[in-house]
PDB file of N, CA and C in Angstrom:
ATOM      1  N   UNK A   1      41.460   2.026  22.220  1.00  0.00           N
ATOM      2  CA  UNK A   1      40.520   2.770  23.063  1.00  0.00           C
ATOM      3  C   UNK A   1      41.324   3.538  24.114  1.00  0.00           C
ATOM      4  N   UNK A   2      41.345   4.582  24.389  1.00  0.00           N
ATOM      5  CA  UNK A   2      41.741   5.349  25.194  1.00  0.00           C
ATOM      6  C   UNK A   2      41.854   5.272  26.267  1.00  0.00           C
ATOM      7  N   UNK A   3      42.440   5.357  27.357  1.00  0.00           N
ATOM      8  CA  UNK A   3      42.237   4.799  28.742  1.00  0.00           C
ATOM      9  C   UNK A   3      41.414   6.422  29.618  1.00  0.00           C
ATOM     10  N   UNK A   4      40.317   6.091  30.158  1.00  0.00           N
ATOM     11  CA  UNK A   4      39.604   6.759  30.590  1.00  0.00           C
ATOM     12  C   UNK A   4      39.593   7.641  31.897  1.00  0.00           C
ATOM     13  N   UNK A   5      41.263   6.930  32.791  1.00  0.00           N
ATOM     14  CA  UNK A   5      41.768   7.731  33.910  1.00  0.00           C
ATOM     15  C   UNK A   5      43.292   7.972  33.972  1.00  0.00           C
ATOM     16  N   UNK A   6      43.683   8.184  32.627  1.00  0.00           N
ATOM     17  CA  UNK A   6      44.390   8.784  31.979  1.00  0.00           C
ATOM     18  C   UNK A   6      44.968  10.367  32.353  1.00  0.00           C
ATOM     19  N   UNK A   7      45.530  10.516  32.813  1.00  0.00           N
ATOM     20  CA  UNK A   7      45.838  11.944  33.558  1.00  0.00           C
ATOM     21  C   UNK A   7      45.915  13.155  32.389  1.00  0.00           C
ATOM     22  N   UNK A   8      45.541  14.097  32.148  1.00  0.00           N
ATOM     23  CA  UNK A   8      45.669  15.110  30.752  1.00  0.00           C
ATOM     24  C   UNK A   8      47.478  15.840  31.115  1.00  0.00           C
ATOM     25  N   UNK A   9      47.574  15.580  29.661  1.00  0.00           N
ATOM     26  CA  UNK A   9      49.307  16.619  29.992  1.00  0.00           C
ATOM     27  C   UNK A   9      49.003  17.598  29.497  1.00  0.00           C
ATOM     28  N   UNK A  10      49.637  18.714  30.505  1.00  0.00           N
ATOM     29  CA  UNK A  10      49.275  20.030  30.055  1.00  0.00           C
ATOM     30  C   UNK A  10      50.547  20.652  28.910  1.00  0.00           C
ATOM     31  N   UNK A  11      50.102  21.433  27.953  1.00  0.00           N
ATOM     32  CA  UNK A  11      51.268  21.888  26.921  1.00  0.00           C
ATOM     33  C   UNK A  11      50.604  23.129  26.644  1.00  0.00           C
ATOM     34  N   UNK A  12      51.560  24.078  26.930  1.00  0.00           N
ATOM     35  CA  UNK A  12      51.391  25.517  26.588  1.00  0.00           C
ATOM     36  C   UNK A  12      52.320  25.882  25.174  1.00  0.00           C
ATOM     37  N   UNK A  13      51.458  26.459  24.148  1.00  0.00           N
ATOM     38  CA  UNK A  13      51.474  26.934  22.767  1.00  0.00           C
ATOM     39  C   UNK A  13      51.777  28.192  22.560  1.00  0.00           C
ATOM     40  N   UNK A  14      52.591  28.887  22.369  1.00  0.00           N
ATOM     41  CA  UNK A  14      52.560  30.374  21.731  1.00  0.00           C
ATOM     42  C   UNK A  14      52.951  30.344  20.409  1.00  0.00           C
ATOM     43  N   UNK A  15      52.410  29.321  19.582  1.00  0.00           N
ATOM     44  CA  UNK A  15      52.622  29.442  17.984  1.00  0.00           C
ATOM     45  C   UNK A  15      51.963  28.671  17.386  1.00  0.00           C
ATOM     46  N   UNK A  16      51.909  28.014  16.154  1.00  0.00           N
ATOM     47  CA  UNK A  16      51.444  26.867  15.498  1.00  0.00           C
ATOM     48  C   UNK A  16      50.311  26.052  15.829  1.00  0.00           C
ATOM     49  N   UNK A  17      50.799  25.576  17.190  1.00  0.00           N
ATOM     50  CA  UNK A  17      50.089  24.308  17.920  1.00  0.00           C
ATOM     51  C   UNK A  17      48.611  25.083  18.113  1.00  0.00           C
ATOM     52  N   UNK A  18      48.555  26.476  18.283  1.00  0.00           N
ATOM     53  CA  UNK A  18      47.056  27.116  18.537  1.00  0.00           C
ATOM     54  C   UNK A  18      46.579  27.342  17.376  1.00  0.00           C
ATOM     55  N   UNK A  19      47.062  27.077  16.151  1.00  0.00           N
ATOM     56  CA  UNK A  19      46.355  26.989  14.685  1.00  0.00           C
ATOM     57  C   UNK A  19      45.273  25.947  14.780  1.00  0.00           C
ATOM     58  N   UNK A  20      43.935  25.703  14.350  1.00  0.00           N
ATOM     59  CA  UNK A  20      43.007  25.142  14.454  1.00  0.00           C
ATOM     60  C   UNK A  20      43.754  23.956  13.208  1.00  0.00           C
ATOM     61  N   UNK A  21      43.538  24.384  12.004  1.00  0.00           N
ATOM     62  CA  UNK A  21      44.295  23.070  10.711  1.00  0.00           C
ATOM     63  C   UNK A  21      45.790  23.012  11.120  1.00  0.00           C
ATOM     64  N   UNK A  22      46.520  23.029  12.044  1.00  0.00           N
ATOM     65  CA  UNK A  22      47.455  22.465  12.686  1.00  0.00           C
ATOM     66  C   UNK A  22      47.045  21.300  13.534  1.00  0.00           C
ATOM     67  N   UNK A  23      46.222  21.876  14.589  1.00  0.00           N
ATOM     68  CA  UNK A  23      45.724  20.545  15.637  1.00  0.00           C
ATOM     69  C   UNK A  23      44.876  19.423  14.968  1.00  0.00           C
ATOM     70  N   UNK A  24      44.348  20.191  13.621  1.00  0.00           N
ATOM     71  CA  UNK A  24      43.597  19.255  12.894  1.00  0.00           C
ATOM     72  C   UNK A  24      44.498  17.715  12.466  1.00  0.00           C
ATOM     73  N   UNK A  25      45.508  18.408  11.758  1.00  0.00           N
ATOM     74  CA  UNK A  25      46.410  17.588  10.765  1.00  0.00           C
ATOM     75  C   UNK A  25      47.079  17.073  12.224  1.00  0.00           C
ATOM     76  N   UNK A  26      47.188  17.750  13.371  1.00  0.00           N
ATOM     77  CA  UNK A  26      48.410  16.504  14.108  1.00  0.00           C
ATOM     78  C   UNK A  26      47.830  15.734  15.246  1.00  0.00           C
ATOM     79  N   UNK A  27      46.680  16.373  15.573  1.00  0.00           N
ATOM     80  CA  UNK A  27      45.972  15.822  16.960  1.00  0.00           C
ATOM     81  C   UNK A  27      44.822  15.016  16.007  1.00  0.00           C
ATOM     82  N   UNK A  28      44.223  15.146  15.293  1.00  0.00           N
ATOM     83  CA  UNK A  28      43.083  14.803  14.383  1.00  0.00           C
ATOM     84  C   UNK A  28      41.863  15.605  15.350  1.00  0.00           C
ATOM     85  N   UNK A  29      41.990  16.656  16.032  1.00  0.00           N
ATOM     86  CA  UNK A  29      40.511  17.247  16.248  1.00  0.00           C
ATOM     87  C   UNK A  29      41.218  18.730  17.024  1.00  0.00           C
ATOM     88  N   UNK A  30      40.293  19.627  16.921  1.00  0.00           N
ATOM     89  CA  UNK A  30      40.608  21.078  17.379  1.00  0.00           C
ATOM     90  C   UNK A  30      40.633  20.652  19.099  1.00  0.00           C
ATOM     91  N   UNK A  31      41.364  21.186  19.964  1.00  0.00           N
ATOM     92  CA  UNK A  31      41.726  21.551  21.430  1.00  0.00           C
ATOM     93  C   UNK A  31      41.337  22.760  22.032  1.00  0.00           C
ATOM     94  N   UNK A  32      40.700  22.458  22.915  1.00  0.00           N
ATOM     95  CA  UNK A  32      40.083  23.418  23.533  1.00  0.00           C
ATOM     96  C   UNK A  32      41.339  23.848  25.049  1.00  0.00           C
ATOM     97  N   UNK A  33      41.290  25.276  25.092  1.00  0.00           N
ATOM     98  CA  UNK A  33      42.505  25.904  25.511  1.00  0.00           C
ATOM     99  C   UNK A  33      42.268  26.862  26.640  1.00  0.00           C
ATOM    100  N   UNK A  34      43.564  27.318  27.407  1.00  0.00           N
ATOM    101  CA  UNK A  34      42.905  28.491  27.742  1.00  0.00           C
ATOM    102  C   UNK A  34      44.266  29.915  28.093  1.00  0.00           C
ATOM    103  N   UNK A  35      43.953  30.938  27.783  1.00  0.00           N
ATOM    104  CA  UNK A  35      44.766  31.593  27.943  1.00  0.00           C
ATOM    105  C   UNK A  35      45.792  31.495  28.910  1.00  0.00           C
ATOM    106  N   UNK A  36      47.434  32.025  28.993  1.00  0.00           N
ATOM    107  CA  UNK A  36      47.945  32.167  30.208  1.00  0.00           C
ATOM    108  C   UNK A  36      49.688  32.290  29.687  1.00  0.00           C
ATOM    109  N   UNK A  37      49.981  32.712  30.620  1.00  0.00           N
ATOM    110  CA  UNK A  37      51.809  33.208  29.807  1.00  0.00           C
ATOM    111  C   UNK A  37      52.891  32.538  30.496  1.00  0.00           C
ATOM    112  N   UNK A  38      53.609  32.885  29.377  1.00  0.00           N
ATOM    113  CA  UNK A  38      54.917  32.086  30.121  1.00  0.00           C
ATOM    114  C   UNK A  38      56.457  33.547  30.426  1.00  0.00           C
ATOM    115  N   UNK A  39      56.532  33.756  31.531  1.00  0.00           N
ATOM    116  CA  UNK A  39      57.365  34.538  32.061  1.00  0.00           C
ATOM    117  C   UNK A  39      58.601  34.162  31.396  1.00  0.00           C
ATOM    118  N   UNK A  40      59.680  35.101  31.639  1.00  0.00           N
ATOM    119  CA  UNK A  40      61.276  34.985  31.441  1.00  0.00           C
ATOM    120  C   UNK A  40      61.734  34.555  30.192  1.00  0.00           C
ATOM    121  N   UNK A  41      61.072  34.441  29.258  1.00  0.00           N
ATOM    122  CA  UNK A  41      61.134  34.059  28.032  1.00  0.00           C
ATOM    123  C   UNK A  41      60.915  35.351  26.569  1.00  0.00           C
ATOM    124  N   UNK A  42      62.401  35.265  25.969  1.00  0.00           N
ATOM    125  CA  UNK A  42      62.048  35.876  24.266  1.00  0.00           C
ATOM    126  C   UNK A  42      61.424  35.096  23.480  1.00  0.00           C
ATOM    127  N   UNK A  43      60.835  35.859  21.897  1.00  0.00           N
ATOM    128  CA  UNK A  43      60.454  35.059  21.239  1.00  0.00           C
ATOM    129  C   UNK A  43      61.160  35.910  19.839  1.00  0.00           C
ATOM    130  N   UNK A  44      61.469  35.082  19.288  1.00  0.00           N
ATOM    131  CA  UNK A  44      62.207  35.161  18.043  1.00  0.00           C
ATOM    132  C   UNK A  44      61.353  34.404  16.825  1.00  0.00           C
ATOM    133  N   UNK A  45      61.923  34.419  15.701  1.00  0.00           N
ATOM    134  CA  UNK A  45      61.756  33.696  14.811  1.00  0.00           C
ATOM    135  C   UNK A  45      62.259  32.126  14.208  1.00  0.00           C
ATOM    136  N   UNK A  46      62.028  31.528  13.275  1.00  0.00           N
ATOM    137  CA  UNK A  46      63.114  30.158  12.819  1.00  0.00           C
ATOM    138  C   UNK A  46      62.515  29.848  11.947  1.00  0.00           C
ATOM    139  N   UNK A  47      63.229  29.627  10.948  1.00  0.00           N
ATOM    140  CA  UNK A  47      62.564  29.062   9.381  1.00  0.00           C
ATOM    141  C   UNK A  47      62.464  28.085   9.699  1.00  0.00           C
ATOM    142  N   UNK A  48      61.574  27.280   9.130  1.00  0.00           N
ATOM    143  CA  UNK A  48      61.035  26.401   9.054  1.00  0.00           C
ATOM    144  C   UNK A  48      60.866  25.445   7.551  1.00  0.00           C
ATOM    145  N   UNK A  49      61.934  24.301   7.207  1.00  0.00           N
ATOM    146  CA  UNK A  49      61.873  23.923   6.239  1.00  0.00           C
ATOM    147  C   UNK A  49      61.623  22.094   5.793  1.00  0.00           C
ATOM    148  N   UNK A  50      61.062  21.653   6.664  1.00  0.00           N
ATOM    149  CA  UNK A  50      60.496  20.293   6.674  1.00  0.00           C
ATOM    150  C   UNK A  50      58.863  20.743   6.207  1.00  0.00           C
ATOM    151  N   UNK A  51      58.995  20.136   4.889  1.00  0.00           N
ATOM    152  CA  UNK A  51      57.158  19.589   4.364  1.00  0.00           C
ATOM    153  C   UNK A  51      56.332  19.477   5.117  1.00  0.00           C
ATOM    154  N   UNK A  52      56.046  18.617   5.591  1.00  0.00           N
ATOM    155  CA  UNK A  52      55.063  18.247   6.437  1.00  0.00           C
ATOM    156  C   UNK A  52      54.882  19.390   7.146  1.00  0.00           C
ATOM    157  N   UNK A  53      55.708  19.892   7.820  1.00  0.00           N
ATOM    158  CA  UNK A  53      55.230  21.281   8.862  1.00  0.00           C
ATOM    159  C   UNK A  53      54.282  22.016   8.533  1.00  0.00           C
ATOM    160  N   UNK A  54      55.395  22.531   7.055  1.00  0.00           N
ATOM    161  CA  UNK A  54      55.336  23.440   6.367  1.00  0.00           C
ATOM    162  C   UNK A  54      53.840  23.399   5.709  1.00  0.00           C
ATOM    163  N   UNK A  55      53.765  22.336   5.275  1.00  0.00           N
ATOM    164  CA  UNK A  55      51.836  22.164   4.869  1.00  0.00           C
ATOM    165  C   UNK A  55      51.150  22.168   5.688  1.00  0.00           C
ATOM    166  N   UNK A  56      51.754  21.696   6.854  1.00  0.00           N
ATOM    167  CA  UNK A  56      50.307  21.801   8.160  1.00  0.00           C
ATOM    168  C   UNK A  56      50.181  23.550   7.920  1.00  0.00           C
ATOM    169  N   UNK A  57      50.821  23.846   8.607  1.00  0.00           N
ATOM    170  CA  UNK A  57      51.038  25.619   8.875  1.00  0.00           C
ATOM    171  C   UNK A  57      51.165  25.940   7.827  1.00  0.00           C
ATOM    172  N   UNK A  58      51.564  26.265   6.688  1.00  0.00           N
ATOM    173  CA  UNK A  58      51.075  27.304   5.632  1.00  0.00           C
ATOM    174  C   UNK A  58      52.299  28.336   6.126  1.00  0.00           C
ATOM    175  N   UNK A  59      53.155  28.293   6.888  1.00  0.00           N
ATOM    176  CA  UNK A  59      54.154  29.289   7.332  1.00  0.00           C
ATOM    177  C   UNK A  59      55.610  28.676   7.128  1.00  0.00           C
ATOM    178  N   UNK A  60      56.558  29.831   6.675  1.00  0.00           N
ATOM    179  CA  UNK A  60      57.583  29.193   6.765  1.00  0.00           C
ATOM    180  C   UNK A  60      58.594  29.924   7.881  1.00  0.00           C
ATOM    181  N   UNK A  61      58.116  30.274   8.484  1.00  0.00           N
ATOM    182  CA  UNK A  61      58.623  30.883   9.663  1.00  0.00           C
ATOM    183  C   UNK A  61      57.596  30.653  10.959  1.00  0.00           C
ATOM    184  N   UNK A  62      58.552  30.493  11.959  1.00  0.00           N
ATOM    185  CA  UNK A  62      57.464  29.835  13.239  1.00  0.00           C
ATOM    186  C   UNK A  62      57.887  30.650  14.437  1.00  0.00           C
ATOM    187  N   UNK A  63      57.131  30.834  15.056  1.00  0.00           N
ATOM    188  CA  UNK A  63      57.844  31.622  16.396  1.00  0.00           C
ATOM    189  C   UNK A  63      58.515  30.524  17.720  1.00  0.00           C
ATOM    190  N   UNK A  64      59.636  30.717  18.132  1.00  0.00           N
ATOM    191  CA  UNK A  64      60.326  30.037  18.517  1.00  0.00           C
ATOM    192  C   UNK A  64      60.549  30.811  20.308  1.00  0.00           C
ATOM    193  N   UNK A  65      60.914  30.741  21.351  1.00  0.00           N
ATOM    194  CA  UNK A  65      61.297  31.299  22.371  1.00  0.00           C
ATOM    195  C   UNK A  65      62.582  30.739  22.925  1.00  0.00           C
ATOM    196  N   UNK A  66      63.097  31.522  23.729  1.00  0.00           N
ATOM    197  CA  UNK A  66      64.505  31.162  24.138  1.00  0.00           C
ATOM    198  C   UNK A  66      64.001  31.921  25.910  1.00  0.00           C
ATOM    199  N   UNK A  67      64.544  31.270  26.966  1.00  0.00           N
ATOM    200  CA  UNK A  67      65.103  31.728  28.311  1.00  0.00           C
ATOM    201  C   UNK A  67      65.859  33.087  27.964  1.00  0.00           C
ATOM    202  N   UNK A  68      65.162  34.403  28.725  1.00  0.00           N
ATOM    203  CA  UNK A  68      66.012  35.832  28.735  1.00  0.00           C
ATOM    204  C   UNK A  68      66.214  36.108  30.335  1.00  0.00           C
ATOM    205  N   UNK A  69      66.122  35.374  31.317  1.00  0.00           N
ATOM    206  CA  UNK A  69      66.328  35.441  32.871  1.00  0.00           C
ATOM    207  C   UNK A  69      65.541  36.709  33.041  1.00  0.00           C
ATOM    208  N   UNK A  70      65.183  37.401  32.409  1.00  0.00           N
ATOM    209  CA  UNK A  70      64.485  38.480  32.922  1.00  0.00           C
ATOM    210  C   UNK A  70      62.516  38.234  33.156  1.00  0.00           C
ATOM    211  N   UNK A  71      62.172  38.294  34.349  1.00  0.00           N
ATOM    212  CA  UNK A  71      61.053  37.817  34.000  1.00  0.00           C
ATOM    213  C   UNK A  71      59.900  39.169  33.491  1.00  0.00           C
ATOM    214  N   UNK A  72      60.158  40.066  33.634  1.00  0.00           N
ATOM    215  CA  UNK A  72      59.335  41.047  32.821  1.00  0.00           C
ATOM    216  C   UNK A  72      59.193  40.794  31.524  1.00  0.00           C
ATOM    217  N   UNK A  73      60.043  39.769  30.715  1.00  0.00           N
ATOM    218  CA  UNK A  73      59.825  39.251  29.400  1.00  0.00           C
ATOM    219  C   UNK A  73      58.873  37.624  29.738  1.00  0.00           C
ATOM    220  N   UNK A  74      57.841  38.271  28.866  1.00  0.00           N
ATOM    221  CA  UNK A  74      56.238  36.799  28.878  1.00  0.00           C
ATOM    222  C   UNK A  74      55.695  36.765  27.489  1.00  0.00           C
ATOM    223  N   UNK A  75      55.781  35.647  27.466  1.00  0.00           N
ATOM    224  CA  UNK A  75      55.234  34.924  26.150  1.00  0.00           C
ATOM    225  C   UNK A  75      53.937  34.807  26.500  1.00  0.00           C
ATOM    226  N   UNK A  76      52.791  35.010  25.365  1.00  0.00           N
ATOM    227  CA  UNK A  76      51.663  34.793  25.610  1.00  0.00           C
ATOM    228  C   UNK A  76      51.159  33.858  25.349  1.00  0.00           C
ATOM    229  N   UNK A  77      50.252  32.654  25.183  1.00  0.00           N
ATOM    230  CA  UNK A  77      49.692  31.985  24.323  1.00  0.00           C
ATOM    231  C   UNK A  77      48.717  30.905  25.022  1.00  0.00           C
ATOM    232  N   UNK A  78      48.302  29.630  24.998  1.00  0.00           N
ATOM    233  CA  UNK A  78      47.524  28.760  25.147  1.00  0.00           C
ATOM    234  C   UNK A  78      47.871  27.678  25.900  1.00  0.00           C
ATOM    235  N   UNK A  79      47.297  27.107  27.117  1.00  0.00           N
ATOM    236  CA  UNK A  79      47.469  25.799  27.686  1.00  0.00           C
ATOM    237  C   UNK A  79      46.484  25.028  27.065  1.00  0.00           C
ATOM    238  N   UNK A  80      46.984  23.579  26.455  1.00  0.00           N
ATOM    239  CA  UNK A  80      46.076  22.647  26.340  1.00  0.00           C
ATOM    240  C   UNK A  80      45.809  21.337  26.981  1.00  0.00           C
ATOM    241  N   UNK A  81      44.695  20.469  27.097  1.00  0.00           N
ATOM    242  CA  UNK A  81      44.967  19.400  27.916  1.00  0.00           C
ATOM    243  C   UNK A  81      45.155  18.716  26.801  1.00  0.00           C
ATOM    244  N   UNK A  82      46.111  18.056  26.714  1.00  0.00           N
ATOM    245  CA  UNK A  82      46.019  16.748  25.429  1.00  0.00           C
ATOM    246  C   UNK A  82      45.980  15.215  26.413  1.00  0.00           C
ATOM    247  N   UNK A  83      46.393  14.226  25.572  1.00  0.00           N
ATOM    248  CA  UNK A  83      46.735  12.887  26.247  1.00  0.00           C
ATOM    249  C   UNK A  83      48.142  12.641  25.939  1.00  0.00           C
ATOM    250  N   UNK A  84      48.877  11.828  26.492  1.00  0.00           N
ATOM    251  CA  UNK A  84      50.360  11.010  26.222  1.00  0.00           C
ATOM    252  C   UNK A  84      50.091  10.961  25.090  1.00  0.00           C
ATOM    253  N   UNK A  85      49.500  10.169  23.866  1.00  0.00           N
ATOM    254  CA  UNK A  85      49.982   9.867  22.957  1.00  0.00           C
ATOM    255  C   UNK A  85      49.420  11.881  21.713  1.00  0.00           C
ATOM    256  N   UNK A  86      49.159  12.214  22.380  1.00  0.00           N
ATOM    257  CA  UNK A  86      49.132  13.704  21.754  1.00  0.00           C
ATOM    258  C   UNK A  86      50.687  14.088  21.476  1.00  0.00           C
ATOM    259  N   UNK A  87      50.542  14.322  23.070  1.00  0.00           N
ATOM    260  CA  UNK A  87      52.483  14.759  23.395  1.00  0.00           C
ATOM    261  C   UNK A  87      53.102  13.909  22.210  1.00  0.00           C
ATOM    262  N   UNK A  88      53.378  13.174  22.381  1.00  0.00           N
ATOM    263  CA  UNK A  88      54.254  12.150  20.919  1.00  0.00           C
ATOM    264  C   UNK A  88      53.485  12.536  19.519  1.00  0.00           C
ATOM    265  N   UNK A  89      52.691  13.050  19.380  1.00  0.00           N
ATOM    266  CA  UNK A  89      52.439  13.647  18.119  1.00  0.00           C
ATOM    267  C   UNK A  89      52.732  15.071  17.899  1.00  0.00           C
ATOM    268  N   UNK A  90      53.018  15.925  18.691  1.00  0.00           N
ATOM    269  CA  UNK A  90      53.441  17.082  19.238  1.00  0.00           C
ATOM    270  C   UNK A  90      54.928  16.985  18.926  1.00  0.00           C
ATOM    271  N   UNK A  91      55.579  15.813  19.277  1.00  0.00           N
ATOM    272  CA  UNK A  91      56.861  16.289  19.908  1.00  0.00           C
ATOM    273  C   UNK A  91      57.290  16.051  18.034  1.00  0.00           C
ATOM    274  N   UNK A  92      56.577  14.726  17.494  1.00  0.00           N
ATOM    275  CA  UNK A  92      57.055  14.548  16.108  1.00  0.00           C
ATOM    276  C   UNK A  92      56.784  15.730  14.999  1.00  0.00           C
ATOM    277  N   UNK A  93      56.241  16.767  15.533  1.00  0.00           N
ATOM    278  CA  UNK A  93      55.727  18.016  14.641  1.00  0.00           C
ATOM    279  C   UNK A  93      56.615  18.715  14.623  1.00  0.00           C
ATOM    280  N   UNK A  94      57.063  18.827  15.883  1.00  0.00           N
ATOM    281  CA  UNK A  94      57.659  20.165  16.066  1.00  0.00           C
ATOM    282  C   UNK A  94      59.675  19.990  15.246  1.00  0.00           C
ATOM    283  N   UNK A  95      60.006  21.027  14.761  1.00  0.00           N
ATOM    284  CA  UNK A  95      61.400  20.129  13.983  1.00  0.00           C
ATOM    285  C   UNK A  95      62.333  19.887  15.125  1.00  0.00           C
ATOM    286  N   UNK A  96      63.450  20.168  14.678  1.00  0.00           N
ATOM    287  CA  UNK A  96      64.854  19.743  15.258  1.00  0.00           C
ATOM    288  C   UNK A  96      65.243  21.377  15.877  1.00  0.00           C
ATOM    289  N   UNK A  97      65.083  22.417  15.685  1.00  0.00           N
ATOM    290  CA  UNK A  97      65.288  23.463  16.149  1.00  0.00           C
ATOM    291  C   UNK A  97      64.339  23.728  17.260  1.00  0.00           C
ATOM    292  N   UNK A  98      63.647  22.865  17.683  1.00  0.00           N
ATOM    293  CA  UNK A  98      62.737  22.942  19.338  1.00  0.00           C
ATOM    294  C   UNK A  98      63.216  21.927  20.220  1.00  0.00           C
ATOM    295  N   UNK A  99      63.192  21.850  21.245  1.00  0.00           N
ATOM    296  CA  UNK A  99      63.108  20.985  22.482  1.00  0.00           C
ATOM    297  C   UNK A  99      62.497  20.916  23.307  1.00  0.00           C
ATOM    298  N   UNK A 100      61.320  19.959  23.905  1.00  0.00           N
ATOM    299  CA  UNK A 100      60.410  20.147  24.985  1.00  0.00           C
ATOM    300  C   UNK A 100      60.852  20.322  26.196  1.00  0.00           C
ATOM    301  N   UNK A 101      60.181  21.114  26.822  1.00  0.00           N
ATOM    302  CA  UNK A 101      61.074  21.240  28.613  1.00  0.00           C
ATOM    303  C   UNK A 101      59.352  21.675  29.349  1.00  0.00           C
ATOM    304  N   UNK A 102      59.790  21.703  30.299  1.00  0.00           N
ATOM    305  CA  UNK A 102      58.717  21.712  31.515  1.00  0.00           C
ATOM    306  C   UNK A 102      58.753  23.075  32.084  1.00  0.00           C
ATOM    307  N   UNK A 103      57.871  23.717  32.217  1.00  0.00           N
ATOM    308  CA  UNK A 103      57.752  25.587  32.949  1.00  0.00           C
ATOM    309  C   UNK A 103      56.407  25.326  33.877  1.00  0.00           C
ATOM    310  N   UNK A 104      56.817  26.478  34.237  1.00  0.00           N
ATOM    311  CA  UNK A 104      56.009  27.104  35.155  1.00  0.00           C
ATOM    312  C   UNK A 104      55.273  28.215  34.730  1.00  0.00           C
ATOM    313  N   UNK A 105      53.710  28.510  34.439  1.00  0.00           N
ATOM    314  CA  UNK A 105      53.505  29.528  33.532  1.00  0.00           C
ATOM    315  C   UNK A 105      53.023  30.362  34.722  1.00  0.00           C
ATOM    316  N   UNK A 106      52.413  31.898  33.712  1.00  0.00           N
ATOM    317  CA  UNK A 106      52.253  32.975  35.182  1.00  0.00           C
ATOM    318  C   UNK A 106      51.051  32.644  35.932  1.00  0.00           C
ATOM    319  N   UNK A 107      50.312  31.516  35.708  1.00  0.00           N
ATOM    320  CA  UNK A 107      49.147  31.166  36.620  1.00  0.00           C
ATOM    321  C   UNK A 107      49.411  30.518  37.906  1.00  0.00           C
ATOM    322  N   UNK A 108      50.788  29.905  37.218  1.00  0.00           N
ATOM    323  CA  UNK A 108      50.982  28.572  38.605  1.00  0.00           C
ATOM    324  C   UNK A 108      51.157  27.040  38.177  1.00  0.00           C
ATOM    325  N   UNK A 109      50.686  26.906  37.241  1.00  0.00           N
ATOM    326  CA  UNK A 109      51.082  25.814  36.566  1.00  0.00           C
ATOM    327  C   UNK A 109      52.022  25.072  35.931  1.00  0.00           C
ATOM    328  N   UNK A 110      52.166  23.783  35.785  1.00  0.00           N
ATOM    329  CA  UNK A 110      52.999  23.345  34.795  1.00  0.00           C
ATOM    330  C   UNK A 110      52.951  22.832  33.853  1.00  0.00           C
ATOM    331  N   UNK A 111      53.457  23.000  32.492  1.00  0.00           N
ATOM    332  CA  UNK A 111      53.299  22.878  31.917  1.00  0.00           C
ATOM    333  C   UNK A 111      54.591  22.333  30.962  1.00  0.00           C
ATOM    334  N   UNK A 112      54.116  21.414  29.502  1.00  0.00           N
ATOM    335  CA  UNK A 112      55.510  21.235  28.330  1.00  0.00           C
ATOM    336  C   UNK A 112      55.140  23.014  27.414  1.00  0.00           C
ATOM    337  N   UNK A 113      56.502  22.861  27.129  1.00  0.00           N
ATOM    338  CA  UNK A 113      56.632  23.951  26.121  1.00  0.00           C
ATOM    339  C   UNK A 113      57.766  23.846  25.012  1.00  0.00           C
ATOM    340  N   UNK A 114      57.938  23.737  23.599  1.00  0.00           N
ATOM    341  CA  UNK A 114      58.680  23.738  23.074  1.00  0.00           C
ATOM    342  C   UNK A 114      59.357  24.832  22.872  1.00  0.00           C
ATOM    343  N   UNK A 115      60.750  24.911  23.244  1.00  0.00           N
ATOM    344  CA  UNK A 115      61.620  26.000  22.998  1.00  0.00           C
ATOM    345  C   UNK A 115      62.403  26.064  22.534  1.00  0.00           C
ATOM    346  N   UNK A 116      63.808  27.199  22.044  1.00  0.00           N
ATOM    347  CA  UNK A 116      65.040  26.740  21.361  1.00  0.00           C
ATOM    348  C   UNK A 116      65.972  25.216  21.845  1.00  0.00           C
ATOM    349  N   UNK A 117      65.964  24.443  20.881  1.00  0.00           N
ATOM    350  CA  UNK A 117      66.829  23.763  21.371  1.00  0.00           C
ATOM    351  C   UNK A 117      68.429  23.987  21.532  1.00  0.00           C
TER     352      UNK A 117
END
């Protein structure tokens, strides 16, 4: 049973994770989101070749971001509230070419974000 004063962790998405049969297959239910960007950041590409991913997403290429110090470069995409044990289903999705880190998006917030590792 869930603990009911449970604090929500916030995780901002600019790929995959905002696929509806993504959150399906890893959260077991769609996440409700809300727009907002993440400054100073490129976004590139990365193949993607672990199964499991690869069937969640239907893609074999994923969009990936890297730190460009310039902040006129912003990633767009989704904050979600999940729970702790989300995050750990999150972090086991995402492959070996991401690393979670903590930002600051352009609202003011903070947030996890997976980026180049």
């Amino acid at each position: 049973m869930p603990n009911q004063t449970e604090q929500p962790v916030l995780l901002f998405s600019y790929g995959t994770l905002q696929d509806r049969a993504v959150q399906l297959s890893t959260f077991g239910r769609e996440l409700k989101g809300r727009l907002d960007s993440l400054p100073g950041y490129k976004q590139n590409l990365v193949e993607i070749t672990d199964p499991a991913v690869l069937a969640a997403s239907g893609k074999s290429h994923h969009p990936i971001v890297q730190e460009s110090g310039d902040l006129s470069d912003e990633i767009a995409g989704t904050v979600f509230e999940i729970t702790a044990q989300e995050l750990v289903a999150a972090d086991e999705y995402e492959v070996a070419d991401y690393k979670r880190v903590s930002v600051t998006l352009k609202s003011g917030i903070s947030a996890w974000v997976y980026v180049r590792a």
